[in-house]
C-alpha atoms as a PDB file:
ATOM      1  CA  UNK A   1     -10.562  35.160  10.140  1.00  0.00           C
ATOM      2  CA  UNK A   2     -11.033  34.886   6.295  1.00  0.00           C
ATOM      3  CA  UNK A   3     -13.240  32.708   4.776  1.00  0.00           C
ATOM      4  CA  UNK A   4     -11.805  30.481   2.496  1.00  0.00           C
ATOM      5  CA  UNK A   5     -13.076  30.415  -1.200  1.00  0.00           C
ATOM      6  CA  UNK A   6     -12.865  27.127  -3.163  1.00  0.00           C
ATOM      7  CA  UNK A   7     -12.666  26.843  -6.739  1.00  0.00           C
ATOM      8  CA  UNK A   8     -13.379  23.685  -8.520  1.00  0.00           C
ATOM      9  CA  UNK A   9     -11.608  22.775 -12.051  1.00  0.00           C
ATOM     10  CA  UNK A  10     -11.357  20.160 -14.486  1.00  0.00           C
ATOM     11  CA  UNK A  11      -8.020  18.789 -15.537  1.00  0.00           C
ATOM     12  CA  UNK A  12      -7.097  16.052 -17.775  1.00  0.00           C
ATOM     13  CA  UNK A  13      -3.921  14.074 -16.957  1.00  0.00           C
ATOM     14  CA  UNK A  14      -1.410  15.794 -19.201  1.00  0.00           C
ATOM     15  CA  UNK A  15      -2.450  19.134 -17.619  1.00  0.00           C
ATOM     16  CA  UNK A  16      -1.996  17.840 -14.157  1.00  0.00           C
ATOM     17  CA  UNK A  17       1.533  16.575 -15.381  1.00  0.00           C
ATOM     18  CA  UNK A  18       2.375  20.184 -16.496  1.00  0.00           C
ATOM     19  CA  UNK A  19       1.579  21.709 -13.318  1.00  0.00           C
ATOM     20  CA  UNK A  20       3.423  19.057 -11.409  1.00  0.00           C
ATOM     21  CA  UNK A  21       6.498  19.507 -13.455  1.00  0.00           C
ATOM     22  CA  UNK A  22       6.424  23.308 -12.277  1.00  0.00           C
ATOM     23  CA  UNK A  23       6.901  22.326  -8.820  1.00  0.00           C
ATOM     24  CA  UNK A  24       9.875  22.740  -6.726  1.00  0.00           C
ATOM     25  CA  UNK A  25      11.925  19.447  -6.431  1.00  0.00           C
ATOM     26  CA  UNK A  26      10.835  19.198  -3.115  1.00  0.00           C
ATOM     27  CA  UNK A  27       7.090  19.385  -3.399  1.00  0.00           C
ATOM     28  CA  UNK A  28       7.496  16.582  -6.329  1.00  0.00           C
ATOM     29  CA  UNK A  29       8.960  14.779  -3.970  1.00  0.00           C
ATOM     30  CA  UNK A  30       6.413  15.092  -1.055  1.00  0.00           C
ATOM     31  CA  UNK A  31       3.593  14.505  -4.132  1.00  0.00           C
ATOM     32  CA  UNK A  32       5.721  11.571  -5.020  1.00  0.00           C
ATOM     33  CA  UNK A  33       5.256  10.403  -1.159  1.00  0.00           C
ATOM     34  CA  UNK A  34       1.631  10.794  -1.017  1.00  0.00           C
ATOM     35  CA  UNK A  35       1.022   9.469  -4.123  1.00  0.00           C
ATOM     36  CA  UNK A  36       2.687   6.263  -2.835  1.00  0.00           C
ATOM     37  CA  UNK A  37       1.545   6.279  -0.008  1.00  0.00           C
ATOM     38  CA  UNK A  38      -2.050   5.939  -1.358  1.00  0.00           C
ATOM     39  CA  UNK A  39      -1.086   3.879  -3.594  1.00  0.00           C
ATOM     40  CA  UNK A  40       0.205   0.968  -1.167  1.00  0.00           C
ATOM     41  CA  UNK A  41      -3.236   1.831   1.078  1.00  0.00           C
ATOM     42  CA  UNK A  42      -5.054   0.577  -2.130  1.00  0.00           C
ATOM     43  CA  UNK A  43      -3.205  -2.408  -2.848  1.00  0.00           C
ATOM     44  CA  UNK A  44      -2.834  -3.113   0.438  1.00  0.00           C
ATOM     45  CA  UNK A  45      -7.232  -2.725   1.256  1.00  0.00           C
ATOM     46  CA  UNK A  46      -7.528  -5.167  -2.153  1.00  0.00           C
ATOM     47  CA  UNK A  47      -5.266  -7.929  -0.893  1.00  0.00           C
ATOM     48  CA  UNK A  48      -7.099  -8.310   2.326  1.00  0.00           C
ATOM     49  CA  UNK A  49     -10.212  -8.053   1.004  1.00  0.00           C
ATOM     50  CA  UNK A  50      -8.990 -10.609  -1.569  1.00  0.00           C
ATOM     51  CA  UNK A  51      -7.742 -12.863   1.465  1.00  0.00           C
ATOM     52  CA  UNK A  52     -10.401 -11.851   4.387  1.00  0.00           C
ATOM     53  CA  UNK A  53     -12.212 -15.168   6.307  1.00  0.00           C
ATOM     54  CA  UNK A  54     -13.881 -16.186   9.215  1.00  0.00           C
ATOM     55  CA  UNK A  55     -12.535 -19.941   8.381  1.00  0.00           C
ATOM     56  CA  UNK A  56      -9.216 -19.260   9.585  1.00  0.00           C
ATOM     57  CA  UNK A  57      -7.893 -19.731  13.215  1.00  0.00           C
ATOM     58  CA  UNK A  58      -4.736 -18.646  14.958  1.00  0.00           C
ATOM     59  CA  UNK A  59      -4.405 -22.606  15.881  1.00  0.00           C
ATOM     60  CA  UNK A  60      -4.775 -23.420  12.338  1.00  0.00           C
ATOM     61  CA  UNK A  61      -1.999 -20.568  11.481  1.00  0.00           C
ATOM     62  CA  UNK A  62       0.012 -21.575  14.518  1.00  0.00           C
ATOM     63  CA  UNK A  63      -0.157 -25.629  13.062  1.00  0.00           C
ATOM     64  CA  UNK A  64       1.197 -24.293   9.646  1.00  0.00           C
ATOM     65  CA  UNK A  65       3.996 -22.648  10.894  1.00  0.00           C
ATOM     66  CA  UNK A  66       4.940 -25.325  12.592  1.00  0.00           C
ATOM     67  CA  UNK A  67       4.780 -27.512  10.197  1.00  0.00           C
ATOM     68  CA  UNK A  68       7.246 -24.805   7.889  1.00  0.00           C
ATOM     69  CA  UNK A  69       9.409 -24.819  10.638  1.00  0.00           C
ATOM     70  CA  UNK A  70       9.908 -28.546  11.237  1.00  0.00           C
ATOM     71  CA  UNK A  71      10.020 -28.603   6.867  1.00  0.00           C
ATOM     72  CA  UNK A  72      13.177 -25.812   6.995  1.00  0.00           C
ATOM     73  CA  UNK A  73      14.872 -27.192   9.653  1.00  0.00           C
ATOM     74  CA  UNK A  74      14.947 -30.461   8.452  1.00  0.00           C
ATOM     75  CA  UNK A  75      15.979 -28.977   4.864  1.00  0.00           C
ATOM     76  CA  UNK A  76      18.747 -26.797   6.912  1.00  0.00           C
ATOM     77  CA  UNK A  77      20.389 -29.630   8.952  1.00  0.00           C
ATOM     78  CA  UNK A  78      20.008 -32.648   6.016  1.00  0.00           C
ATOM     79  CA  UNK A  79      17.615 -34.465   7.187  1.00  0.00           C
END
């Protein structure tokens, strides 16, 4: 078995770009993917960090949507 070598180099944006754009249309489209990908797992992480707390119970949940329901169907039937 061979031993893998690893090479590390420094590349600016617009040099990244340039070796993208030399890809096959199908590898820019699995990079497109991943880069998405990670891209929701980092908004996603921020929002619920942003909305994380021991304050909230599933009662209190299950009492708001309760409360939206009996709101919309009173709104739906014109009441």
């Amino acid at each position: 078995m061979k031993s893998a070598i690893l090479y590390q180099v420094q590349l600016n944006f617009n040099q990244i770009v340039q070796i993208v754009k030399q890809l096959p249309v199908n590898d820019k489209i699995k990079l497109s993917k991943e880069l998405e990908k990670d891209a929701i797992n980092s908004k996603l992480s921020r929002l619920l960090k942003l909305f994380k707390t021991n304050d909230l119970t599933e009662d209190m949940i299950n009492q708001e949507c309760e409360i939206v329901r009996e709101k919309l169907y009173s709104k739906s039937h014109g009441k």
